[in-house]
PDB file of N, CA and C in Angstrom:
ATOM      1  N   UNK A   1     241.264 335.444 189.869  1.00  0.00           N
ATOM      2  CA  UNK A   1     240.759 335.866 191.166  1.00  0.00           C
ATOM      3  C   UNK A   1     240.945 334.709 192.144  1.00  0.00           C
ATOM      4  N   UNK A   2     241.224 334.818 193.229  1.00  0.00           N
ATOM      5  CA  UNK A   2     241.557 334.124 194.098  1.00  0.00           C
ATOM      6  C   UNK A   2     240.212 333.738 195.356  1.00  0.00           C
ATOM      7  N   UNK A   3     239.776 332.603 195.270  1.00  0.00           N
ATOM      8  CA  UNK A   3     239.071 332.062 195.595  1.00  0.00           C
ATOM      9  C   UNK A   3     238.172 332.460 197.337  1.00  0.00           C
ATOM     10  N   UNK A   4     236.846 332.291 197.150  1.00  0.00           N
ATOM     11  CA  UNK A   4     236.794 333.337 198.365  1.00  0.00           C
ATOM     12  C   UNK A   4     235.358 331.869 198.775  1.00  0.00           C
ATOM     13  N   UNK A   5     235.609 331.887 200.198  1.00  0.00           N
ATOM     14  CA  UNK A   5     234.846 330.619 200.771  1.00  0.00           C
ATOM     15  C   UNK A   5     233.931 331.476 202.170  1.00  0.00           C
ATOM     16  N   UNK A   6     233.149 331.294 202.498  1.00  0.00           N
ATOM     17  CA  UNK A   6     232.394 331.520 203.441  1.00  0.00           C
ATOM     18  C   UNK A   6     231.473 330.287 204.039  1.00  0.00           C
ATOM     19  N   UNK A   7     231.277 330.756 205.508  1.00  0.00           N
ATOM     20  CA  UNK A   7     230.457 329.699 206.484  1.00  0.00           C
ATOM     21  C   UNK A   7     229.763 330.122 206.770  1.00  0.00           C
ATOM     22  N   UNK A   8     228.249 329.779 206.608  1.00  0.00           N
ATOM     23  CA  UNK A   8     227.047 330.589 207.121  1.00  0.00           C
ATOM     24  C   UNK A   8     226.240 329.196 207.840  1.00  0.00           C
ATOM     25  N   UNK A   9     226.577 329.228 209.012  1.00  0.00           N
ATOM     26  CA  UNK A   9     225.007 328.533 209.592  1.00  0.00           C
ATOM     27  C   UNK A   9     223.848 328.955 209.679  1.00  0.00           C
ATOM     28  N   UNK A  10     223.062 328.208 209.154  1.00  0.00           N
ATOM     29  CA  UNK A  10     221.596 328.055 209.017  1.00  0.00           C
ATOM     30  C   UNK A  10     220.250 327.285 209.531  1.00  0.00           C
ATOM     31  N   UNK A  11     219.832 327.840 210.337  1.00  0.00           N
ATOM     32  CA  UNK A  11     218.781 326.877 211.213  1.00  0.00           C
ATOM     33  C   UNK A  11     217.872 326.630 210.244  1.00  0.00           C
ATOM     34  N   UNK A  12     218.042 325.024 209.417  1.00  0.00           N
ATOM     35  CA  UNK A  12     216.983 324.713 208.414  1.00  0.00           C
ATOM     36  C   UNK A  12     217.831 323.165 207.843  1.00  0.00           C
ATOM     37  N   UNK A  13     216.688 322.360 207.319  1.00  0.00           N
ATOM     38  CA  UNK A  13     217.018 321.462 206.676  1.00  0.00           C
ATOM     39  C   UNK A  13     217.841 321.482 205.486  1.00  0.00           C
ATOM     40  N   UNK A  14     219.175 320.520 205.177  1.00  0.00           N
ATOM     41  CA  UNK A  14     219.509 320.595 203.445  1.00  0.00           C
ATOM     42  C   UNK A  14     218.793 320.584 202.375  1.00  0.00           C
ATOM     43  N   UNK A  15     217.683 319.940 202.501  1.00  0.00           N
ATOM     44  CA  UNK A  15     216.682 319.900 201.779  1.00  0.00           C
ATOM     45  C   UNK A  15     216.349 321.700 201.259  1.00  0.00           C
ATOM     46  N   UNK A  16     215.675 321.963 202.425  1.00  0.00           N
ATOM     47  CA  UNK A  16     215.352 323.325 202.178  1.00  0.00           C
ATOM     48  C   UNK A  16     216.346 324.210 202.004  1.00  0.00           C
ATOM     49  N   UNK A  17     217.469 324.294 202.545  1.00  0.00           N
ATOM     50  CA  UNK A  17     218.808 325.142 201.927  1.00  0.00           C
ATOM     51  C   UNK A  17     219.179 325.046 200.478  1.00  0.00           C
ATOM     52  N   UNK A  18     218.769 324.111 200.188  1.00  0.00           N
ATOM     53  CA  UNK A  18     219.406 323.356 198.525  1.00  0.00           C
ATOM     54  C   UNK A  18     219.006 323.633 197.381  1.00  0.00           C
ATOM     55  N   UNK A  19     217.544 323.639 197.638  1.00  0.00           N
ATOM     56  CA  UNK A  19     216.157 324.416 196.637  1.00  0.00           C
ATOM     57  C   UNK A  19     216.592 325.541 196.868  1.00  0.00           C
ATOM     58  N   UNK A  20     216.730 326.505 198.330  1.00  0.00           N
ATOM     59  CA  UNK A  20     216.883 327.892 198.089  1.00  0.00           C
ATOM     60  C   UNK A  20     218.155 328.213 197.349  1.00  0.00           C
ATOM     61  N   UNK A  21     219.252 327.385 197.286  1.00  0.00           N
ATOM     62  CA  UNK A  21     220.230 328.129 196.322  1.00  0.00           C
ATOM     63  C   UNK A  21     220.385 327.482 194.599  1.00  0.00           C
ATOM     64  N   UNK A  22     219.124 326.920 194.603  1.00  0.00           N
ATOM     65  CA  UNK A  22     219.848 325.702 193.282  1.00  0.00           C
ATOM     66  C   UNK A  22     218.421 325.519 192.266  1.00  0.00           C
ATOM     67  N   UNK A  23     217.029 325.756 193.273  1.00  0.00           N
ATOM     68  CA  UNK A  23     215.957 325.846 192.218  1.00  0.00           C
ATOM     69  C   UNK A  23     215.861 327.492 191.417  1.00  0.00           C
ATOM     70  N   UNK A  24     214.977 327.813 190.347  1.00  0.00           N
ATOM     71  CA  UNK A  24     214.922 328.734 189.970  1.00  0.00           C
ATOM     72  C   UNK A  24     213.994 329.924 191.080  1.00  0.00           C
ATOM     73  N   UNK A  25     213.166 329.462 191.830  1.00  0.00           N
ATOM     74  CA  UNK A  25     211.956 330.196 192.581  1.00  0.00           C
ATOM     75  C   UNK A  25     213.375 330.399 193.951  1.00  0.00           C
ATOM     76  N   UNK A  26     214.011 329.458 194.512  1.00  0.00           N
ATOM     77  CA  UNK A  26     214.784 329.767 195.277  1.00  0.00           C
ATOM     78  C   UNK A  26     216.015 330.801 195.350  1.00  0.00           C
ATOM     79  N   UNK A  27     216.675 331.098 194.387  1.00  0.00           N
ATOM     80  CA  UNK A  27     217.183 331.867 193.707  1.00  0.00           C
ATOM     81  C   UNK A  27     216.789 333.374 193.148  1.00  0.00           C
ATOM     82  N   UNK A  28     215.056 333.550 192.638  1.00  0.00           N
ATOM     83  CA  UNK A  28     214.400 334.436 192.451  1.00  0.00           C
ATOM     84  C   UNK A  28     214.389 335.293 194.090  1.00  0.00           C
ATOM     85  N   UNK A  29     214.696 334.382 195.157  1.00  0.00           N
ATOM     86  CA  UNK A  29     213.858 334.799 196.679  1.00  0.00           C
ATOM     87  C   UNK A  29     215.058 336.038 197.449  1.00  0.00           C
ATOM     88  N   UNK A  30     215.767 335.322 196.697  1.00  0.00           N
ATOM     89  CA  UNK A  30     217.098 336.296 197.702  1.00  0.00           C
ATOM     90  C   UNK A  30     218.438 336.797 196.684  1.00  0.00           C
ATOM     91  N   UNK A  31     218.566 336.203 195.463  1.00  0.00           N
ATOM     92  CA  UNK A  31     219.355 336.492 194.665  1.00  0.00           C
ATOM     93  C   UNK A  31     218.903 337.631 193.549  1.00  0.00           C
ATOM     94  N   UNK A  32     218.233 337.067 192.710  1.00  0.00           N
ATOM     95  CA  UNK A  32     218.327 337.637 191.234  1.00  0.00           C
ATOM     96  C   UNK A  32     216.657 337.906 191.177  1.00  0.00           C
ATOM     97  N   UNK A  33     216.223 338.814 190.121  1.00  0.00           N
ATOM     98  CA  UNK A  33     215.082 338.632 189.711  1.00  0.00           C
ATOM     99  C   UNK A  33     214.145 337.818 188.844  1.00  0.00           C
ATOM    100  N   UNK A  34     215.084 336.830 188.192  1.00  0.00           N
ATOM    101  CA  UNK A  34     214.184 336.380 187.158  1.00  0.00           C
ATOM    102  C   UNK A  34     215.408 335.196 186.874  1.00  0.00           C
ATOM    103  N   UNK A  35     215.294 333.645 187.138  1.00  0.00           N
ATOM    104  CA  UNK A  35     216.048 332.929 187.167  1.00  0.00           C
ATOM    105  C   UNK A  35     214.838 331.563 186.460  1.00  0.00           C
ATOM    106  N   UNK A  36     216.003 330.642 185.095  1.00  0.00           N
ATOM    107  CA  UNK A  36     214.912 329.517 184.975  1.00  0.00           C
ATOM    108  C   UNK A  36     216.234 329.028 184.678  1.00  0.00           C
ATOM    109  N   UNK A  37     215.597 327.282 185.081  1.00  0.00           N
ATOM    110  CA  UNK A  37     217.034 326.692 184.948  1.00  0.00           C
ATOM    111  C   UNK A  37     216.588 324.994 185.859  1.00  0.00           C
ATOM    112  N   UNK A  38     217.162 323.869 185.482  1.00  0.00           N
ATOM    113  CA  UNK A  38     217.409 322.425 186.207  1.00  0.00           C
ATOM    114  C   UNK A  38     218.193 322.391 186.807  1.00  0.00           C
ATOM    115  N   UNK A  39     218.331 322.154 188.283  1.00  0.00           N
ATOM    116  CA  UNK A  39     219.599 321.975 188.907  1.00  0.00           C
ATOM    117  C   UNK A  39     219.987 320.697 188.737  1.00  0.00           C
ATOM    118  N   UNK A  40     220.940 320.482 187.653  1.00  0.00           N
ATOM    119  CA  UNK A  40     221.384 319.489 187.116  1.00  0.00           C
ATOM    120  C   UNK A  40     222.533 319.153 186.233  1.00  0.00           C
ATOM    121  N   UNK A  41     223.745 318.312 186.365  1.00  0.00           N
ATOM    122  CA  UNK A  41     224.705 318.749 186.253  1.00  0.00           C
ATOM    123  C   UNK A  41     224.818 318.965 184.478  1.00  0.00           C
ATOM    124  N   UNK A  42     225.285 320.143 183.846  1.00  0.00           N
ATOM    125  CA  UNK A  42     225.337 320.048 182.313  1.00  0.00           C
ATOM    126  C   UNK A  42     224.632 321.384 181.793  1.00  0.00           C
ATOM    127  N   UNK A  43     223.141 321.473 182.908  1.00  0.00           N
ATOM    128  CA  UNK A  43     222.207 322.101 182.316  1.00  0.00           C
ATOM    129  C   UNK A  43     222.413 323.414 182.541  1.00  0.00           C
ATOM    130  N   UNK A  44     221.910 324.310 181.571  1.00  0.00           N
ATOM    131  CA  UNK A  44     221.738 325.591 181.840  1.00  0.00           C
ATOM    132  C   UNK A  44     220.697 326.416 182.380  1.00  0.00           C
ATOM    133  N   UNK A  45     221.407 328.005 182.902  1.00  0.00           N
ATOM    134  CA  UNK A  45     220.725 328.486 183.749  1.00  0.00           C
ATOM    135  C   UNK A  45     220.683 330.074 183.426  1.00  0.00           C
ATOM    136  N   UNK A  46     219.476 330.452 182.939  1.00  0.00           N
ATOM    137  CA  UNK A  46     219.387 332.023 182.866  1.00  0.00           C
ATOM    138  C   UNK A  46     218.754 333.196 183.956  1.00  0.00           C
ATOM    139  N   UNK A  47     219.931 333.128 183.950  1.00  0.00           N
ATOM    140  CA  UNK A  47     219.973 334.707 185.216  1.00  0.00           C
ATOM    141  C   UNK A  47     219.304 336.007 185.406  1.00  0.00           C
ATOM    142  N   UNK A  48     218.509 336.519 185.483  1.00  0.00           N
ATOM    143  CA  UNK A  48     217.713 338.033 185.092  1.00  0.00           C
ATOM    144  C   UNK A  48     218.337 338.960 186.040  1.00  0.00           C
ATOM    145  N   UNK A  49     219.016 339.422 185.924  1.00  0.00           N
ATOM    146  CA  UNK A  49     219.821 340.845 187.644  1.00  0.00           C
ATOM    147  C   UNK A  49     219.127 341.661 186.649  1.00  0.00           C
ATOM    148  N   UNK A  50     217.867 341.785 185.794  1.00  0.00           N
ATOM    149  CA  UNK A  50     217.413 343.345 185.590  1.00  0.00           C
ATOM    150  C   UNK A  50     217.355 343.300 183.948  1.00  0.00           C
ATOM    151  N   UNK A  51     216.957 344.517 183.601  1.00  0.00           N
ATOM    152  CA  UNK A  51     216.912 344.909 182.180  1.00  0.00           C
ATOM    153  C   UNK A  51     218.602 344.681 181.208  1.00  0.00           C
ATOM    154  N   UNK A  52     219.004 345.432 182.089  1.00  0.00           N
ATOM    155  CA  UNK A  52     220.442 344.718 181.151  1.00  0.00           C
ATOM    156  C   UNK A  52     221.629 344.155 181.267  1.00  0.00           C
ATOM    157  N   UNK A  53     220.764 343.093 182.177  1.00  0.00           N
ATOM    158  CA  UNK A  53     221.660 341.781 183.032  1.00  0.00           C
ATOM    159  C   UNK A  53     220.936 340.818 182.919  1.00  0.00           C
ATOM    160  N   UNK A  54     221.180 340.054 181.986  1.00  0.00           N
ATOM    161  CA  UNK A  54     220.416 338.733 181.363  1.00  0.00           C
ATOM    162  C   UNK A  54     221.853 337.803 181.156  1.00  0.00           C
ATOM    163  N   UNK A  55     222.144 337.128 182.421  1.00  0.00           N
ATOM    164  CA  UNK A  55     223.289 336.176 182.337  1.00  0.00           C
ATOM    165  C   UNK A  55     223.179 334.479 182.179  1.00  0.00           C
ATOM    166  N   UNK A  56     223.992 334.299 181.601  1.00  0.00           N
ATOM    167  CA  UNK A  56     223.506 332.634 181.566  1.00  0.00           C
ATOM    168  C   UNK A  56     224.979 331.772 182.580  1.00  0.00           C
ATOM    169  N   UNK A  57     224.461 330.936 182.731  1.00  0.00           N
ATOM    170  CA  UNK A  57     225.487 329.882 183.500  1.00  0.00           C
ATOM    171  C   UNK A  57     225.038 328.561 183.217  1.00  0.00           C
ATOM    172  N   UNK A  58     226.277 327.887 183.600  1.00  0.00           N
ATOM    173  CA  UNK A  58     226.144 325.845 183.289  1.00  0.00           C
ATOM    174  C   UNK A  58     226.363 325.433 184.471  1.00  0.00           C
ATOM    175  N   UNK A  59     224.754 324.063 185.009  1.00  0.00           N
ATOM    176  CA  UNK A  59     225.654 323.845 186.247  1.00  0.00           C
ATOM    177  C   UNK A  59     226.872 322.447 186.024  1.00  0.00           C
ATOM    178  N   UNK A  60     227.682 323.319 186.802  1.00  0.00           N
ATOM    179  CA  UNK A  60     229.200 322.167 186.873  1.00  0.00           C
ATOM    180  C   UNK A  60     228.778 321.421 188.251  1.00  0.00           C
ATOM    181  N   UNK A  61     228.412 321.193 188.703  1.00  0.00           N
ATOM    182  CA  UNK A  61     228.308 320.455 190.134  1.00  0.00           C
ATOM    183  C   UNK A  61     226.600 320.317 190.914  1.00  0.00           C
ATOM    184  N   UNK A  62     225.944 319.262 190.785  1.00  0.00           N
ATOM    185  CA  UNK A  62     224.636 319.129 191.689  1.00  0.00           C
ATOM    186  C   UNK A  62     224.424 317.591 192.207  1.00  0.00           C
ATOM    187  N   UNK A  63     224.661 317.812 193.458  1.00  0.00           N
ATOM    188  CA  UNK A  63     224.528 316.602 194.314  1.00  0.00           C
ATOM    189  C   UNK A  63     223.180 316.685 195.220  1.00  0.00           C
ATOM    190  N   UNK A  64     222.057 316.349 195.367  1.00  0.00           N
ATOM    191  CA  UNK A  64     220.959 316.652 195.758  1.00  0.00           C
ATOM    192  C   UNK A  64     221.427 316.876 197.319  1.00  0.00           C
ATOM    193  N   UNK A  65     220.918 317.494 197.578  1.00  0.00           N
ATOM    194  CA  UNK A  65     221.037 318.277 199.409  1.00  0.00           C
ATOM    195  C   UNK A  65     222.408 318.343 199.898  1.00  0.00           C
ATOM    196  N   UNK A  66     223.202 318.361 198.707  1.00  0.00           N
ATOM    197  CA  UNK A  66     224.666 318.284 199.349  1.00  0.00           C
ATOM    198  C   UNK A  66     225.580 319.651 198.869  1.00  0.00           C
ATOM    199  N   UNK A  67     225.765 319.640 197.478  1.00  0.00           N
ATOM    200  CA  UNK A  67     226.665 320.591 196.536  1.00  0.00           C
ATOM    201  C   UNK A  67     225.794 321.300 195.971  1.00  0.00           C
ATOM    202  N   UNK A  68     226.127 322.337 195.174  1.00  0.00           N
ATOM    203  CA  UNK A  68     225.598 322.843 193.501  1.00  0.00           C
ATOM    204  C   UNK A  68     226.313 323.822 193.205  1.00  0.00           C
ATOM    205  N   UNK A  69     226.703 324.285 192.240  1.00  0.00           N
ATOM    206  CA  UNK A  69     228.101 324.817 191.131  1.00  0.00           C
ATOM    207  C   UNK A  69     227.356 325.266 189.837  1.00  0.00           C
ATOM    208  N   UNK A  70     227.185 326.510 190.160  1.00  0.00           N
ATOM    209  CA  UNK A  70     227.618 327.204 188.367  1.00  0.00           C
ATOM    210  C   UNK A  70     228.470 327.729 188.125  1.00  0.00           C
ATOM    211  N   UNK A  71     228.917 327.843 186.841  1.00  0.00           N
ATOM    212  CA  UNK A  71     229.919 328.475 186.076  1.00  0.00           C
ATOM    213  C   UNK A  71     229.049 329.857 185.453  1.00  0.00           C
ATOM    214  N   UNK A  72     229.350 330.741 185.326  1.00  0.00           N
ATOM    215  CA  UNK A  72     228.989 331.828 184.824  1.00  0.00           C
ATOM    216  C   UNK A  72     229.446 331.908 183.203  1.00  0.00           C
ATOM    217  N   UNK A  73     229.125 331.246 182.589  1.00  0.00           N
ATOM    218  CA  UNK A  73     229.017 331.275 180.980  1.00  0.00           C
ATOM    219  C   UNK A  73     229.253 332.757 179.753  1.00  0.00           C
ATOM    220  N   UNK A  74     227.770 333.192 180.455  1.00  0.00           N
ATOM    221  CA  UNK A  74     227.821 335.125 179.593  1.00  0.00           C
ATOM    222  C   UNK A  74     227.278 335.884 181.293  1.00  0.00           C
ATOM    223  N   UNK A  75     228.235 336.396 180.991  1.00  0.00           N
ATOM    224  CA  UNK A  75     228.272 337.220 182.222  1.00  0.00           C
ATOM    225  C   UNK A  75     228.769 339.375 181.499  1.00  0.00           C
ATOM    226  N   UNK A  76     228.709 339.915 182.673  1.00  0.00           N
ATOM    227  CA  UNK A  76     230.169 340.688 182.613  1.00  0.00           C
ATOM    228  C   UNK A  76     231.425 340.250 182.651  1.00  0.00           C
ATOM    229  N   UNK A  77     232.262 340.530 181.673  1.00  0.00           N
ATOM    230  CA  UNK A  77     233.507 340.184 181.340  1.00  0.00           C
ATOM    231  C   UNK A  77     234.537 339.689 182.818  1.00  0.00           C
ATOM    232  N   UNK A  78     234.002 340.463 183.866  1.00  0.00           N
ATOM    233  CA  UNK A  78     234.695 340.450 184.992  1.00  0.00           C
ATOM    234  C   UNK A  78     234.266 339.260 185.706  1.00  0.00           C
ATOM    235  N   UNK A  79     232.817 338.994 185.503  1.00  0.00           N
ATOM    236  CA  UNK A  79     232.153 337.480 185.671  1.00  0.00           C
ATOM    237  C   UNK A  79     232.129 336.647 185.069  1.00  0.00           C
ATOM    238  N   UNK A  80     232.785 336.402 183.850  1.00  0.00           N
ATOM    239  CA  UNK A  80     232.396 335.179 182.930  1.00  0.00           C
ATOM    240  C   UNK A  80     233.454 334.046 183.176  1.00  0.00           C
ATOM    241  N   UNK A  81     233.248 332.946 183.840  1.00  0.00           N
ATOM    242  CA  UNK A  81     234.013 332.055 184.296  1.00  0.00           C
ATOM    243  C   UNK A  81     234.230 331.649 185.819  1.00  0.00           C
ATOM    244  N   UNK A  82     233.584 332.686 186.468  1.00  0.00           N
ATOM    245  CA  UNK A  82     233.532 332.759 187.873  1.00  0.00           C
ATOM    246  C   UNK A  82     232.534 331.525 188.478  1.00  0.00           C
ATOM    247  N   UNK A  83     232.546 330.222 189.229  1.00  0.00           N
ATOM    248  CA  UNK A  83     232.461 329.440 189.795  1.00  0.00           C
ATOM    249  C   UNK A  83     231.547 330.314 190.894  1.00  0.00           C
ATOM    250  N   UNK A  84     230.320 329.633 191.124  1.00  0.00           N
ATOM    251  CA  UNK A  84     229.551 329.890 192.721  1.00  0.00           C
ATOM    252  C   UNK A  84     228.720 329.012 192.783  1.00  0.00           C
ATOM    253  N   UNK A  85     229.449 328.580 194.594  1.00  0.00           N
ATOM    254  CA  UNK A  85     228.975 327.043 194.300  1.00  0.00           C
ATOM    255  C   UNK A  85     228.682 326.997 196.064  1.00  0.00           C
ATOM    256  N   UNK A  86     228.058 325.728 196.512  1.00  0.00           N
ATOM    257  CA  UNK A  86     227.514 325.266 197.878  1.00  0.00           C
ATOM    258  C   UNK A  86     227.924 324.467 198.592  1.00  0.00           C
ATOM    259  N   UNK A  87     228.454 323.939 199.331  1.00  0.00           N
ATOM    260  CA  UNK A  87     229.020 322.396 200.009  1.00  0.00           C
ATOM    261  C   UNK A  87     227.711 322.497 201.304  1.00  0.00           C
ATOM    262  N   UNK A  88     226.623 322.074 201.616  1.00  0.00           N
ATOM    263  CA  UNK A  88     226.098 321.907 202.811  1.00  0.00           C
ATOM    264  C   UNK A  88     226.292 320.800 203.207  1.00  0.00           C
ATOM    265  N   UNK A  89     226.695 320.808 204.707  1.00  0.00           N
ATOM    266  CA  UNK A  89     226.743 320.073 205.721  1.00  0.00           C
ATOM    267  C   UNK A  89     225.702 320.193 207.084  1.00  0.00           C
ATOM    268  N   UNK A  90     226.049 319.053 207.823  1.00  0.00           N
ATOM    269  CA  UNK A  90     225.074 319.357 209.291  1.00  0.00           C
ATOM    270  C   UNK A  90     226.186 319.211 210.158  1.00  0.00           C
ATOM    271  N   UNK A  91     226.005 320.047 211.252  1.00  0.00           N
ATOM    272  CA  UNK A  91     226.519 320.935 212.193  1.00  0.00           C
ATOM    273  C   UNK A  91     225.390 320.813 213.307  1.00  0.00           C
ATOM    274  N   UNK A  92     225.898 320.808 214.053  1.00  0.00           N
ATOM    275  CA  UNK A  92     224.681 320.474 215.890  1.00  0.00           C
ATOM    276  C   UNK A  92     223.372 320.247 215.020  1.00  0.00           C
ATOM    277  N   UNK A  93     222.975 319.438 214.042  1.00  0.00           N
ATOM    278  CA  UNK A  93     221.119 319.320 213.480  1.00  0.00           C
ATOM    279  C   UNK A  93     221.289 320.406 213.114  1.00  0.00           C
ATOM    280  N   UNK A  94     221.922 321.048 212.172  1.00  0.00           N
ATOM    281  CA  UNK A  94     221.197 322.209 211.516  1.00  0.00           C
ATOM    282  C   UNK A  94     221.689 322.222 210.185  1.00  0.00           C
TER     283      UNK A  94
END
């Protein structure tokens, strides 16, 4: 699959952008239902999308308020290996 990038500005600190995509409670808020996991590079991360979507991932990439990268480990076959990951920057203070 050929690599797909998006730009979303966000009126908010890296700090607070970083937790929302990289802690487990941040992740629970807007992603998945049921997420536990260290954002930390090596460690693993279990995914809940529901009763019979229990996915795991490794993170490949965590730079505190900067990056974070999982790999999708056990996924759907169509997901397993798929990279989703963060680069934040600041832009006019935001």
């Amino acid at each position: 699959m050929a690599d797909v990038f998006q730009e979303l500005p966000i009126n908010a600190t890296r700090r607070r952008v970083f937790d929302a995509v990289s802690s487990p409670a941040g992740l629970d808020a807007w992603w998945m239902k049921t997420a536990s996991g260290t954002p930390a590079e090596g460690s693993e991360y279990q995914l809940g999308f529901g009763p019979e979507y229990h996915w795991r991932a490794r993170v490949t990439r965590a730079v505190q308020d900067a990056e974070f990268e999982l790999e999708l480990t056990t996924a759907d076959a169509d997901w397993t290996g798929t990279r989703i990951g963060f680069r934040l920057t600041d832009q006019d203070g935001k």
